[in-house]
C-alpha atoms as a PDB file:
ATOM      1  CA  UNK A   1     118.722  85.212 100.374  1.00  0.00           C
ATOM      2  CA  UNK A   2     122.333  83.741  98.804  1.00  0.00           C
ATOM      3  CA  UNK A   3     121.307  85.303  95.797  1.00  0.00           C
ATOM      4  CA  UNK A   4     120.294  88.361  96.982  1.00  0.00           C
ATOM      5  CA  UNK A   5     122.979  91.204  96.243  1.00  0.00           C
ATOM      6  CA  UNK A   6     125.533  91.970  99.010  1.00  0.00           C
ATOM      7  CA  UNK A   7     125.082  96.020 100.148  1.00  0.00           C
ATOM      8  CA  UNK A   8     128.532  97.874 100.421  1.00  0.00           C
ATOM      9  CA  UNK A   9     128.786 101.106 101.461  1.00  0.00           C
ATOM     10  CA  UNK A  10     131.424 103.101  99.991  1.00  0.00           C
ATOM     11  CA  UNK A  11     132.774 106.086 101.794  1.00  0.00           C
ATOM     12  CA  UNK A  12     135.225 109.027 100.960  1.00  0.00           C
ATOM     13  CA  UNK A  13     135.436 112.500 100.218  1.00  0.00           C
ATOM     14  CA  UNK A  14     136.910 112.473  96.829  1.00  0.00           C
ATOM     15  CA  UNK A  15     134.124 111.987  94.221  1.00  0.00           C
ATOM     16  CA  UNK A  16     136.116 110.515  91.622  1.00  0.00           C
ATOM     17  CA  UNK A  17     137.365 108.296  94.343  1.00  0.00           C
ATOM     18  CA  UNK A  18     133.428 107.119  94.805  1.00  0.00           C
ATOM     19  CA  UNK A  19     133.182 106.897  91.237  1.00  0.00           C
ATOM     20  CA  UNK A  20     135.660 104.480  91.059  1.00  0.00           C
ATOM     21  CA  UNK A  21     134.868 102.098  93.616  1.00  0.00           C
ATOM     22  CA  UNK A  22     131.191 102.152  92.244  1.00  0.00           C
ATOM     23  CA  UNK A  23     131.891 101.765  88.665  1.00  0.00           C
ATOM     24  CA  UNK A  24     134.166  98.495  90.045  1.00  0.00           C
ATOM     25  CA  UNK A  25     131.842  97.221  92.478  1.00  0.00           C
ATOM     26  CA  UNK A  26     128.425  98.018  90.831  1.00  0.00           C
ATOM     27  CA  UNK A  27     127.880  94.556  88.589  1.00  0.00           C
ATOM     28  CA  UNK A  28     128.582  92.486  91.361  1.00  0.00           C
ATOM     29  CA  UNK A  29     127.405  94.344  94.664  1.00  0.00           C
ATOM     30  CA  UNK A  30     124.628  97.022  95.412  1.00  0.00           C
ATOM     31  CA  UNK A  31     126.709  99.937  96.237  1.00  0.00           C
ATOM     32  CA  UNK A  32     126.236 103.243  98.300  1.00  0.00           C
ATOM     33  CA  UNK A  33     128.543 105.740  97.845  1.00  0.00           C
ATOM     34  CA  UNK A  34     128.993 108.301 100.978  1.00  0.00           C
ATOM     35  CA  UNK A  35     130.750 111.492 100.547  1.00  0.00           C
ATOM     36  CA  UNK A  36     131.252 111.207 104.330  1.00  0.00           C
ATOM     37  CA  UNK A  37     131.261 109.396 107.179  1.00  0.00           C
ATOM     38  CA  UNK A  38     128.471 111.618 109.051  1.00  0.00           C
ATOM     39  CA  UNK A  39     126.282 110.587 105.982  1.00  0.00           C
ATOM     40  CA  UNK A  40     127.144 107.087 106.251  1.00  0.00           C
ATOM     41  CA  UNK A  41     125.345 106.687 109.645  1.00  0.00           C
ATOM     42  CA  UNK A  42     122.320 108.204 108.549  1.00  0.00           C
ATOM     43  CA  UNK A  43     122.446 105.618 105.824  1.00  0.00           C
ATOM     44  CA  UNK A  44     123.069 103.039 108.184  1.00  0.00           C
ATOM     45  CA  UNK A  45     119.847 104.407 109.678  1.00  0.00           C
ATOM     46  CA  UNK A  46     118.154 103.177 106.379  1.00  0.00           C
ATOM     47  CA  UNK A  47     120.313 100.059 104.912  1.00  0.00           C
ATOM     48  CA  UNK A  48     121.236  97.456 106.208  1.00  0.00           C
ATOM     49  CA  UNK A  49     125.391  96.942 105.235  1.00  0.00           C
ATOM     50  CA  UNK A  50     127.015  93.671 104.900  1.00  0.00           C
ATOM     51  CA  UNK A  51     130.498  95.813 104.273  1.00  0.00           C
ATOM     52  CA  UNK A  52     132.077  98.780 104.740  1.00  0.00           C
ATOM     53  CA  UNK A  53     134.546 100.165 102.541  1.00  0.00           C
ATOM     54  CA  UNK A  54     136.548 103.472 104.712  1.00  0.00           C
ATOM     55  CA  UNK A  55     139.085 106.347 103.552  1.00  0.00           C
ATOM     56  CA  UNK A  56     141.163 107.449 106.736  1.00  0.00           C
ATOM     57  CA  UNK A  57     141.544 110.826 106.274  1.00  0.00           C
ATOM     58  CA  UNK A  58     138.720 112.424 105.444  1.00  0.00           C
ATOM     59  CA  UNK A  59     137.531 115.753 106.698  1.00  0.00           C
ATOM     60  CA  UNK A  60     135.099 116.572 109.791  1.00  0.00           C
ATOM     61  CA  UNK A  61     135.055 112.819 110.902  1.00  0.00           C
ATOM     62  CA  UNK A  62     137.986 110.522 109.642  1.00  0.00           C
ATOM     63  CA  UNK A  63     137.841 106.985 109.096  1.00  0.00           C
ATOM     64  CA  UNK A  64     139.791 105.937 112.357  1.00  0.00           C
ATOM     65  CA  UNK A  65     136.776 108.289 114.388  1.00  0.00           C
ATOM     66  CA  UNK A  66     134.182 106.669 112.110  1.00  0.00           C
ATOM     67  CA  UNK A  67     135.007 102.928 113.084  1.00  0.00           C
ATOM     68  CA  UNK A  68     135.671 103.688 116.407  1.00  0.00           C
ATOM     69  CA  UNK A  69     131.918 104.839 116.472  1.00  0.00           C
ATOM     70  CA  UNK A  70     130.917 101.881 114.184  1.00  0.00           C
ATOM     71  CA  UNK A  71     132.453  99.171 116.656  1.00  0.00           C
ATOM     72  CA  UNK A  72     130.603 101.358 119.754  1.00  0.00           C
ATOM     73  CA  UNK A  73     127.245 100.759 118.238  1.00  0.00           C
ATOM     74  CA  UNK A  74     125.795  97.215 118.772  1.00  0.00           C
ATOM     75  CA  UNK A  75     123.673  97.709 115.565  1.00  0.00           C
ATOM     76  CA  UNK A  76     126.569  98.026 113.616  1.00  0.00           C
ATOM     77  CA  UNK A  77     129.707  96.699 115.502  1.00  0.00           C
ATOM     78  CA  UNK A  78     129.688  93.160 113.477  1.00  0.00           C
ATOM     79  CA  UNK A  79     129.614  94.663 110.233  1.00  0.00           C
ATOM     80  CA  UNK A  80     132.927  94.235 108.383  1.00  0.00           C
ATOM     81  CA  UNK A  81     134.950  97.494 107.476  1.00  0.00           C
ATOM     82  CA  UNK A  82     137.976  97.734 104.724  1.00  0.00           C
ATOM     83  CA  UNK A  83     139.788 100.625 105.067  1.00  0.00           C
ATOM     84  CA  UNK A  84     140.526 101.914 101.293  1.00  0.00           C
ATOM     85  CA  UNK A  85     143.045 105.219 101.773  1.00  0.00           C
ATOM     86  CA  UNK A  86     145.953 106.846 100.310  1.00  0.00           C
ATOM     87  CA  UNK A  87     147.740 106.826 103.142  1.00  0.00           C
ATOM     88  CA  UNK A  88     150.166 103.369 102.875  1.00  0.00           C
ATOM     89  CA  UNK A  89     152.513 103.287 105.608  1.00  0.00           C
ATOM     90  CA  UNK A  90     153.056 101.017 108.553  1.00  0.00           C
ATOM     91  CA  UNK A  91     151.618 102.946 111.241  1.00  0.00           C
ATOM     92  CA  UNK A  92     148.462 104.017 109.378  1.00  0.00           C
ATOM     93  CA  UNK A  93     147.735 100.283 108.629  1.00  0.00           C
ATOM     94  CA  UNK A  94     148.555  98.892 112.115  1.00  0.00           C
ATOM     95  CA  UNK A  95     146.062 101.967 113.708  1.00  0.00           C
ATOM     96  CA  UNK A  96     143.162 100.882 111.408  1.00  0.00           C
ATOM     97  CA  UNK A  97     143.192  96.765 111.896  1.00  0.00           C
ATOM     98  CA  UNK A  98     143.911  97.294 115.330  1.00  0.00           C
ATOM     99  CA  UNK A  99     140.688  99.450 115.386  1.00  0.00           C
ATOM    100  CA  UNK A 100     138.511  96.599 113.972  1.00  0.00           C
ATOM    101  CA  UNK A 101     138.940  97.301 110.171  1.00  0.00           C
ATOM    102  CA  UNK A 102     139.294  93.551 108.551  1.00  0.00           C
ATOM    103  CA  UNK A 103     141.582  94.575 105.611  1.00  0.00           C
ATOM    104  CA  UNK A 104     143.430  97.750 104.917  1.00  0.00           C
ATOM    105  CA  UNK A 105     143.700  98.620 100.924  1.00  0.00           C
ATOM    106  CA  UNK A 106     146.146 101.118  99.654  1.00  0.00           C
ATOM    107  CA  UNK A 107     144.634 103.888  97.008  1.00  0.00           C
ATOM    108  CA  UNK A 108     145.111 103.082  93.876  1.00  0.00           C
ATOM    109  CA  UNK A 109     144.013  99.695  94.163  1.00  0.00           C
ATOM    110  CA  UNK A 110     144.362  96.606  91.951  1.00  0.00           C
ATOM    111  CA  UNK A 111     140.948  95.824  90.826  1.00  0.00           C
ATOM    112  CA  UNK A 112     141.011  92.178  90.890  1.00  0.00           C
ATOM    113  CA  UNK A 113     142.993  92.225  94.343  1.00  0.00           C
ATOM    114  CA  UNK A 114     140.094  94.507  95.593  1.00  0.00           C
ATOM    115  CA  UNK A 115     137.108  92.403  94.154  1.00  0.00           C
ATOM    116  CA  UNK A 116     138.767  89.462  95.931  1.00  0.00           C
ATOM    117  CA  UNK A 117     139.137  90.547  99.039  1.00  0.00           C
ATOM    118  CA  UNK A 118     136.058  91.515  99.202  1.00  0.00           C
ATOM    119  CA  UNK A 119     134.572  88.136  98.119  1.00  0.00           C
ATOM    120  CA  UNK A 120     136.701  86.527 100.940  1.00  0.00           C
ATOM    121  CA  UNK A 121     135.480  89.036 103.833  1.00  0.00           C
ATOM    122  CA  UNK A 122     132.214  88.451 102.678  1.00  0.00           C
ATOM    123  CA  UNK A 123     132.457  85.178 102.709  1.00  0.00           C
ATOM    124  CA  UNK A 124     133.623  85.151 106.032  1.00  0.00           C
ATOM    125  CA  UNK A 125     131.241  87.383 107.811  1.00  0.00           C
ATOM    126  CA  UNK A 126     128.667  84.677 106.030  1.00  0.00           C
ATOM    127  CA  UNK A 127     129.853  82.091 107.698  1.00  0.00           C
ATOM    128  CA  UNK A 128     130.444  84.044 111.024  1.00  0.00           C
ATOM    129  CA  UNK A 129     126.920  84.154 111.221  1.00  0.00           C
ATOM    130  CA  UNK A 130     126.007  80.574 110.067  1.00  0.00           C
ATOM    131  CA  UNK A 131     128.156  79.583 113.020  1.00  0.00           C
ATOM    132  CA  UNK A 132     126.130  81.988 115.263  1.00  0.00           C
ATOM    133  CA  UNK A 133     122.861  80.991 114.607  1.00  0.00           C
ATOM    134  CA  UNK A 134     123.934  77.105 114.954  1.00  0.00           C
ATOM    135  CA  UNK A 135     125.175  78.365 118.561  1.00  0.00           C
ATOM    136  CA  UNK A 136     121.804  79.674 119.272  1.00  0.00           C
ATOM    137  CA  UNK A 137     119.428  76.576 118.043  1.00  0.00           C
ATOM    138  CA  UNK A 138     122.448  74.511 120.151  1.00  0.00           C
ATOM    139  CA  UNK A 139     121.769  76.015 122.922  1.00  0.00           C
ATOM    140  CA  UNK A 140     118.021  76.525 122.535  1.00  0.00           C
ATOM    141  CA  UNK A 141     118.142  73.306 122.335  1.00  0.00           C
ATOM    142  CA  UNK A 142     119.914  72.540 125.512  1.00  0.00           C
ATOM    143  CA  UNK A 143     117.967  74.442 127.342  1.00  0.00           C
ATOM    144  CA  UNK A 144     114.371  73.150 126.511  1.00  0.00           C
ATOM    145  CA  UNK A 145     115.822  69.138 127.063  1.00  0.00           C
ATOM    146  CA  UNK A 146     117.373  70.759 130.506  1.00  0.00           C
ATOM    147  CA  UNK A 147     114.033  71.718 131.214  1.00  0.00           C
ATOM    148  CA  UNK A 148     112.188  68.495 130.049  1.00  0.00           C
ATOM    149  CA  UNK A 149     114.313  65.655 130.925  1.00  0.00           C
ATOM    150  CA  UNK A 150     113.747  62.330 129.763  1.00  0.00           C
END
């Protein structure tokens, strides 16, 4: 499964935008770009994401109402979501990590900034679930010695 490519789902409403963002991310990540963010949950309905790449404002559903709906959902709360957008200031930054977004990435980004970034959030939400799993076979654990006692 480690070498089995990472699925990012790419999401804005500026085709060239897409373009971009798969024509960077294609050779190391299996990418699906989403004109929108009503078509990313019916993707969601089909693939299973390890990230989510966001623009804010995008019409009909914007990226702050998309997450918000992401984190709702326990099928998809956990999965990470970097908010790529054209809109840089302060306020529009602080709204979207305080929403659950793990990164925030001004448009246009640095290539190699974005590809590492990306790596590391990855790399996290790996190990978020390692952790997890240990949790569970700890406490599976616990339980069946509680229940069997030496």
């Amino acid at each position: 499964m480690a070498n089995e490519q990472k699925k990012i789902i790419a999401v804005d409403d500026i085709p060239e935008n897409l373009a971009a963002i798969r024509n960077t991310l294609k050779d190391l990540y299996e990418v699906y770009p989403c004109p929108s963010a009503m078509k990313m949950f019916e993707l969601l309905e089909h693939v299973k994401a390890d990230l989510i790449m966001l623009d804010v404002g995008m019409p009909d559903m914007d990226g702050y109402e998309a997450i918000k709906k992401l984190k709702s959902d326990d099928r998809f709360k956990d999965i990470p979501v970097i908010f790529l957008s054209a809109m840089n200031d302060e306020s529009s930054e602080m709204e979207g990590l305080k929403l659950g977004a793990v990164d925030y990435i001004h448009k246009p980004f640095v290539t190699p900034l974005l590809l590492q970034r990306i790596k590391i959030h990855l790399s996290m939400s790996e190990q978020q679930k390692t952790i997890l799993d240990r949790n569970r076979e700890i406490e599976d654990f616990l339980k069946r010695i509680s229940h069997n006692p030496v």
